[in-house]
Protein backbone atom coordinates (compact mmCIF):
# COMPACT_ATOMS: atom_id res chain seq x y z
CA UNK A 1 -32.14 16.08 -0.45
CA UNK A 2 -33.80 18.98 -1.45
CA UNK A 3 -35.12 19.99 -4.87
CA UNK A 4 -32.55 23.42 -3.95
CA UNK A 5 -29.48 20.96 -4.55
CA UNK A 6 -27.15 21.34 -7.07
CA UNK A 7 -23.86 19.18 -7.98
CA UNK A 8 -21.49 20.74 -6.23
CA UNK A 9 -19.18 20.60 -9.65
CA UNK A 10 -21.68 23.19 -10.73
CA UNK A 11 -21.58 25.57 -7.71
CA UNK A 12 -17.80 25.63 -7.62
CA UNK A 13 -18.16 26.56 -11.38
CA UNK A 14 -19.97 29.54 -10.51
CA UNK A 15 -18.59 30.33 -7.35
CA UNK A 16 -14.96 30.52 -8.37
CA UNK A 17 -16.05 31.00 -11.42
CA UNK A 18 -14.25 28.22 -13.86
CA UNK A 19 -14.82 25.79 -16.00
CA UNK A 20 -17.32 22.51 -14.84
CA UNK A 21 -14.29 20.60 -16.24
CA UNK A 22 -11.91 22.40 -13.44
CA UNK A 23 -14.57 22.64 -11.19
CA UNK A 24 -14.43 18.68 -11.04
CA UNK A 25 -10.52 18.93 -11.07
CA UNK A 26 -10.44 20.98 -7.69
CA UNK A 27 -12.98 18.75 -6.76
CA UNK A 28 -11.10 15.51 -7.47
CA UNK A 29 -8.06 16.98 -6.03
CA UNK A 30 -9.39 17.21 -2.26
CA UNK A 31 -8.93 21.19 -2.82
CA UNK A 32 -13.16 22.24 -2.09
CA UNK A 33 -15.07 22.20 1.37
CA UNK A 34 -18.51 21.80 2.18
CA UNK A 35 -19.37 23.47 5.64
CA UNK A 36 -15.70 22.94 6.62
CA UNK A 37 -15.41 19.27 5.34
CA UNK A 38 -13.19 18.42 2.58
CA UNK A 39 -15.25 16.35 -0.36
CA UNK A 40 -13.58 15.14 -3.33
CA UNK A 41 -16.98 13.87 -5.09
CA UNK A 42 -17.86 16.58 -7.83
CA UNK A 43 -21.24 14.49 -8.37
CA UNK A 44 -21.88 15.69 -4.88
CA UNK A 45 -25.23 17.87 -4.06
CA UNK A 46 -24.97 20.76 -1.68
CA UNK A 47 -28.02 23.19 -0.69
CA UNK A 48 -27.36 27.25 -1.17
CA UNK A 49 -26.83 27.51 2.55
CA UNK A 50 -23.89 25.31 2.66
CA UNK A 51 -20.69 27.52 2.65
CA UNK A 52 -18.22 25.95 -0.11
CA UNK A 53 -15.16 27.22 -0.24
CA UNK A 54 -11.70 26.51 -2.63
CA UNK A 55 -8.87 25.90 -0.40
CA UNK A 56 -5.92 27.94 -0.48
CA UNK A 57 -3.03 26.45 -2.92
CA UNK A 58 -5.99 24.73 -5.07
CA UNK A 59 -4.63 24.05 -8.42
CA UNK A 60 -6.90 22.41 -11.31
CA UNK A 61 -5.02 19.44 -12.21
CA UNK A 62 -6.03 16.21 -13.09
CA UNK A 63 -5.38 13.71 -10.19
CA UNK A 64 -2.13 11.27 -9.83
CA UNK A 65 -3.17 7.88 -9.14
CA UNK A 66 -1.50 6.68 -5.98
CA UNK A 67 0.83 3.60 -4.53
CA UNK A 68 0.04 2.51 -1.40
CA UNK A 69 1.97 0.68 1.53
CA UNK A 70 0.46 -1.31 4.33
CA UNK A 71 2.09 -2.82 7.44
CA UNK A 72 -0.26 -6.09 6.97
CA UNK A 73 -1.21 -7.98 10.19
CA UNK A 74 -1.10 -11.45 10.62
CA UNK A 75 -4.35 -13.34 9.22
CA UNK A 76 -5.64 -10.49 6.64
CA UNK A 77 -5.18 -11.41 3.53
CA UNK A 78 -7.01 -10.07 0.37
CA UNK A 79 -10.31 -8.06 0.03
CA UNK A 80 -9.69 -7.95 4.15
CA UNK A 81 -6.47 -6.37 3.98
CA UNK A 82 -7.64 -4.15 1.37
CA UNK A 83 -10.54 -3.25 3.58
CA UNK A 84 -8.41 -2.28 6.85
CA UNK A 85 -7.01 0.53 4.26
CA UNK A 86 -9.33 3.38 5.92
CA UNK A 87 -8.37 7.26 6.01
CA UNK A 88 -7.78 7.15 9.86
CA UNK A 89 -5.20 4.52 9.45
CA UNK A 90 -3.24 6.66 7.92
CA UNK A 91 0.21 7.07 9.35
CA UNK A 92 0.46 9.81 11.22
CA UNK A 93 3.33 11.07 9.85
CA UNK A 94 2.15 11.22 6.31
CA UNK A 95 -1.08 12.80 7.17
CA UNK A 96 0.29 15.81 5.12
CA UNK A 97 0.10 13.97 1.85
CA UNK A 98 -3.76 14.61 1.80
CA UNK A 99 -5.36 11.48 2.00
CA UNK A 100 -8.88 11.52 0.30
CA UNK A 101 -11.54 8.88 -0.68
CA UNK A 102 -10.49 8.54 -3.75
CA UNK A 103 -7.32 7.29 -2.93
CA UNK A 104 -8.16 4.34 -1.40
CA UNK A 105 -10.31 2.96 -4.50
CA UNK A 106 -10.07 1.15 -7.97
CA UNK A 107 -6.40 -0.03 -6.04
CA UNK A 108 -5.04 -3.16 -7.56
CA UNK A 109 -3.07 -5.65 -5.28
CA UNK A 110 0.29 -6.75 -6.27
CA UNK A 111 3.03 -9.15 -4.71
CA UNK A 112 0.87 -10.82 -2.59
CA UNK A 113 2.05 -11.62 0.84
CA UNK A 114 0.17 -14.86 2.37
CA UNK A 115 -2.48 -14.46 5.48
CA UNK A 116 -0.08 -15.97 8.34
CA UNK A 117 2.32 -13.31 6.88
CA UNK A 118 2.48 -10.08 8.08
CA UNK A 119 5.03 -7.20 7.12
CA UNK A 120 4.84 -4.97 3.64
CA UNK A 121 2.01 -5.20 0.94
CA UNK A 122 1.43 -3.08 -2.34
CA UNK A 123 -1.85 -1.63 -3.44
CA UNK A 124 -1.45 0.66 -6.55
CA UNK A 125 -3.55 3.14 -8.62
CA UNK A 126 -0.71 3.23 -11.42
CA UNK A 127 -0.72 0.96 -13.46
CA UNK A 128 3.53 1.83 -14.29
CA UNK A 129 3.80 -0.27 -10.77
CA UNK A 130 1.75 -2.68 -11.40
CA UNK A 131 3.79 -3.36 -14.35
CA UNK A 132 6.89 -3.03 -12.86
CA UNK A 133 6.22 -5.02 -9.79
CA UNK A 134 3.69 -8.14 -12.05
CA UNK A 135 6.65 -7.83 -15.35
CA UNK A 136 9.84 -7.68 -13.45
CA UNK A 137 8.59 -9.01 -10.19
CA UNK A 138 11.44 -12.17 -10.21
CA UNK A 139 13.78 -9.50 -10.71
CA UNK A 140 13.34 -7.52 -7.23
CA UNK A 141 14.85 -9.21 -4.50
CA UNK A 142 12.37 -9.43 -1.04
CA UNK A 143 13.58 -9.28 2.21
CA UNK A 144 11.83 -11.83 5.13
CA UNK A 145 12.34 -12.02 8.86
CA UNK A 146 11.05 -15.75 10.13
CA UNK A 147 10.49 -16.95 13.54
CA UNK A 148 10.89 -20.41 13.60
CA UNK A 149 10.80 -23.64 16.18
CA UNK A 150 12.58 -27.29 15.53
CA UNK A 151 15.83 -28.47 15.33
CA UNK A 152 17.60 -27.50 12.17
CA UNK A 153 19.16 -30.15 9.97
CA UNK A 154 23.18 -30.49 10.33
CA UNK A 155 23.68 -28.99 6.95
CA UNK A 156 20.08 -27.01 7.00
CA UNK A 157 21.57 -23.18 6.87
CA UNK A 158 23.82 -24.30 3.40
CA UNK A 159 20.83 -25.90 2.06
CA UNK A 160 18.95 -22.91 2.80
CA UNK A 161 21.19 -20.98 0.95
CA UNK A 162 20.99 -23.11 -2.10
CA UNK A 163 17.17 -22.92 -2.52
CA UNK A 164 15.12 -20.48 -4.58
CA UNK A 165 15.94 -20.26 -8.28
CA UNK A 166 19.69 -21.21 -9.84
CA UNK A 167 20.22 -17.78 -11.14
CA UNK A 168 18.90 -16.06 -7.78
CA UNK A 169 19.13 -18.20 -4.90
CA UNK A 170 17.94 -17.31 -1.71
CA UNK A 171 20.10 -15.84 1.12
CA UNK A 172 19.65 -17.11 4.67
CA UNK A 173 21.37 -16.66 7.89
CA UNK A 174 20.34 -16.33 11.58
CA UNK A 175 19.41 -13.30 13.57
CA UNK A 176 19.08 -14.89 16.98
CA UNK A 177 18.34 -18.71 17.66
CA UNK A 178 14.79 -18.42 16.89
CA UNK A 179 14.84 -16.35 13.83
CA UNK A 180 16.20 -16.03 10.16
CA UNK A 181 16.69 -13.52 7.82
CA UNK A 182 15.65 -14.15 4.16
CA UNK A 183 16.41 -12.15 1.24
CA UNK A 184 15.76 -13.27 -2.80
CA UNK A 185 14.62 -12.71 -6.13
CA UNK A 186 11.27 -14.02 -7.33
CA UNK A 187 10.26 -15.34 -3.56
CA UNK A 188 6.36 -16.56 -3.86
CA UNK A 189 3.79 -16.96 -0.99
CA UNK A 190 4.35 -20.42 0.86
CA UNK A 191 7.97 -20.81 -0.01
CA UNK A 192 9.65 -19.56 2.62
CA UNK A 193 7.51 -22.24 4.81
CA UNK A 194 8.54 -24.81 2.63
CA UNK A 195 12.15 -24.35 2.64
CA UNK A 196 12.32 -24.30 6.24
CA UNK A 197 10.06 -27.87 6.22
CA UNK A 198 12.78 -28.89 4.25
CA UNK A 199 15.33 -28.52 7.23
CA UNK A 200 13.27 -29.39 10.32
CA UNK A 201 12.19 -26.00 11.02
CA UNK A 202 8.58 -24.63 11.50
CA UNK A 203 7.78 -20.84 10.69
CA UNK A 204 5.38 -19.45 13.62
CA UNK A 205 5.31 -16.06 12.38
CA UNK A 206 6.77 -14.34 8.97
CA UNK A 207 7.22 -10.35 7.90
CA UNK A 208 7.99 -9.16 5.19
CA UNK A 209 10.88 -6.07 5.74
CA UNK A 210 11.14 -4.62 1.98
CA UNK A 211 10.85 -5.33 -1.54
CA UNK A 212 13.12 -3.95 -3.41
CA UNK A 213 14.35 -0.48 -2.32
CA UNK A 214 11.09 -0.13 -0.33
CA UNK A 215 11.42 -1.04 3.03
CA UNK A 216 9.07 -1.17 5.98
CA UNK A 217 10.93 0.78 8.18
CA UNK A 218 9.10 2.02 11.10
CA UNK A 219 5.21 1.79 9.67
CA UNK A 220 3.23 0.26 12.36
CA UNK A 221 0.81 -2.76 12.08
CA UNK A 222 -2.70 -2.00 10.08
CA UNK A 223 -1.52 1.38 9.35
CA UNK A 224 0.06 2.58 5.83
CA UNK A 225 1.42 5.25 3.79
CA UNK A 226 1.81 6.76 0.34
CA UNK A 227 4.39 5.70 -1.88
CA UNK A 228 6.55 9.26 -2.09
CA UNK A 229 7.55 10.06 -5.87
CA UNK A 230 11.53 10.10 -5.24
CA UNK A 231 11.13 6.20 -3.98
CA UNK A 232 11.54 3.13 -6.57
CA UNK A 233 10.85 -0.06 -5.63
């Protein structure tokens, strides 16, 4: 880079003009362009012949940290399925919601959904989700769909209903000969497996539909979305 470059904090500053401190917030905020490219990196350097411009709307304000909701394939599981979070997976029906680098960093996994598994997974900025889903996580019922193979024990579908915890046990009943629907309190990675093991059935494939009031819904495979502000898990 050239000795010409400045931190682009610092040009914004003088260009607008503002403050360096909301400089950095307009920066942060996805609300300055280099040469037509949005950059949300204030520690950025641009040369004086790159046009920067503050987009119209641009407010100074520090930056919300984000929730984030993946459809997860079958066979990611951790840093991988963190990983597959890119901009262009986006769904395109949130691409509105200005999606910027800095979203998809320092995001913290919780209720972890196994690597067979595929269906909804959490990644969160905020730490009041984190909380809520770590803290009160027995307490939010999960929805499952199964696919399963075997013969099921005589009494299999009662003694699915009986399992999971006394004071939340887990509700079971069939959608079609080959699959259940699950839905409990406090449901871990693995159980769902077991419980079926338990009545001669084997799971070949497992989503996850919602947890809590957050469902799936129609949020395709390796894609994801942003958490909107009216929804609560």
């Amino acid at each position: 880079m050239s000795l010409d470059a400045i931190r682009l904090a610092k040009r914004v500053a003088e260009t607008v003009p503002c403050s360096r401190a909301d400089a950095e917030r307009y920066i942060a905020g996805g609300w300055v362009s280099v040469d037509g490219e949005v950059v949300d990196e204030p520690a950025t350097r641009v040369l004086p012949s790159q046009q920067v411009v503050l987009l119209p709307g641009a407010t100074a304000e520090e930056p919300q940290p984000v929730t984030i909701l993946l459809h997860k394939p079958a066979g990611l599981h951790g840093k991988a399925a963190l990983d597959s979070l890119q901009l262009d997976t986006l769904f395109p029906a949130y691409e509105g919601e200005r999606a910027l680098k800095r979203h998809l960093t320092r995001l913290t996994p919780a209720m972890p959904l196994e690597a067979m598994a595929s269906g909804l997974v959490v990644f969160s900025q905020d730490w009041r989700v984190l909380r809520k889903l770590g803290e009160d996580g027995d307490r939010i019922e999960q929805e499952y769909v199964a696919e399963v193979s075997g013969a099921i024990a005589e009494d299999g579908l009662a003694r699915l209903n009986r399992a999971g915890k006394p004071n939340a046990p887990i509700k079971a009943s069939w959608q079609s000969e080959t699959r259940l629907r699950f839905a409990g309190k406090g449901i871990v990675p693995g159980q769902v497996e077991a419980i079926c093991a338990q009545v001669g059935l084997q799971v070949t494939g497992l989503r996850r539909l919602r947890i809590g009031r957050v469902a799936l819904s129609g949020l395709p495979p390796g894609q994801w979305r942003f958490l909107r502000d009216v929804e609560r898990f």
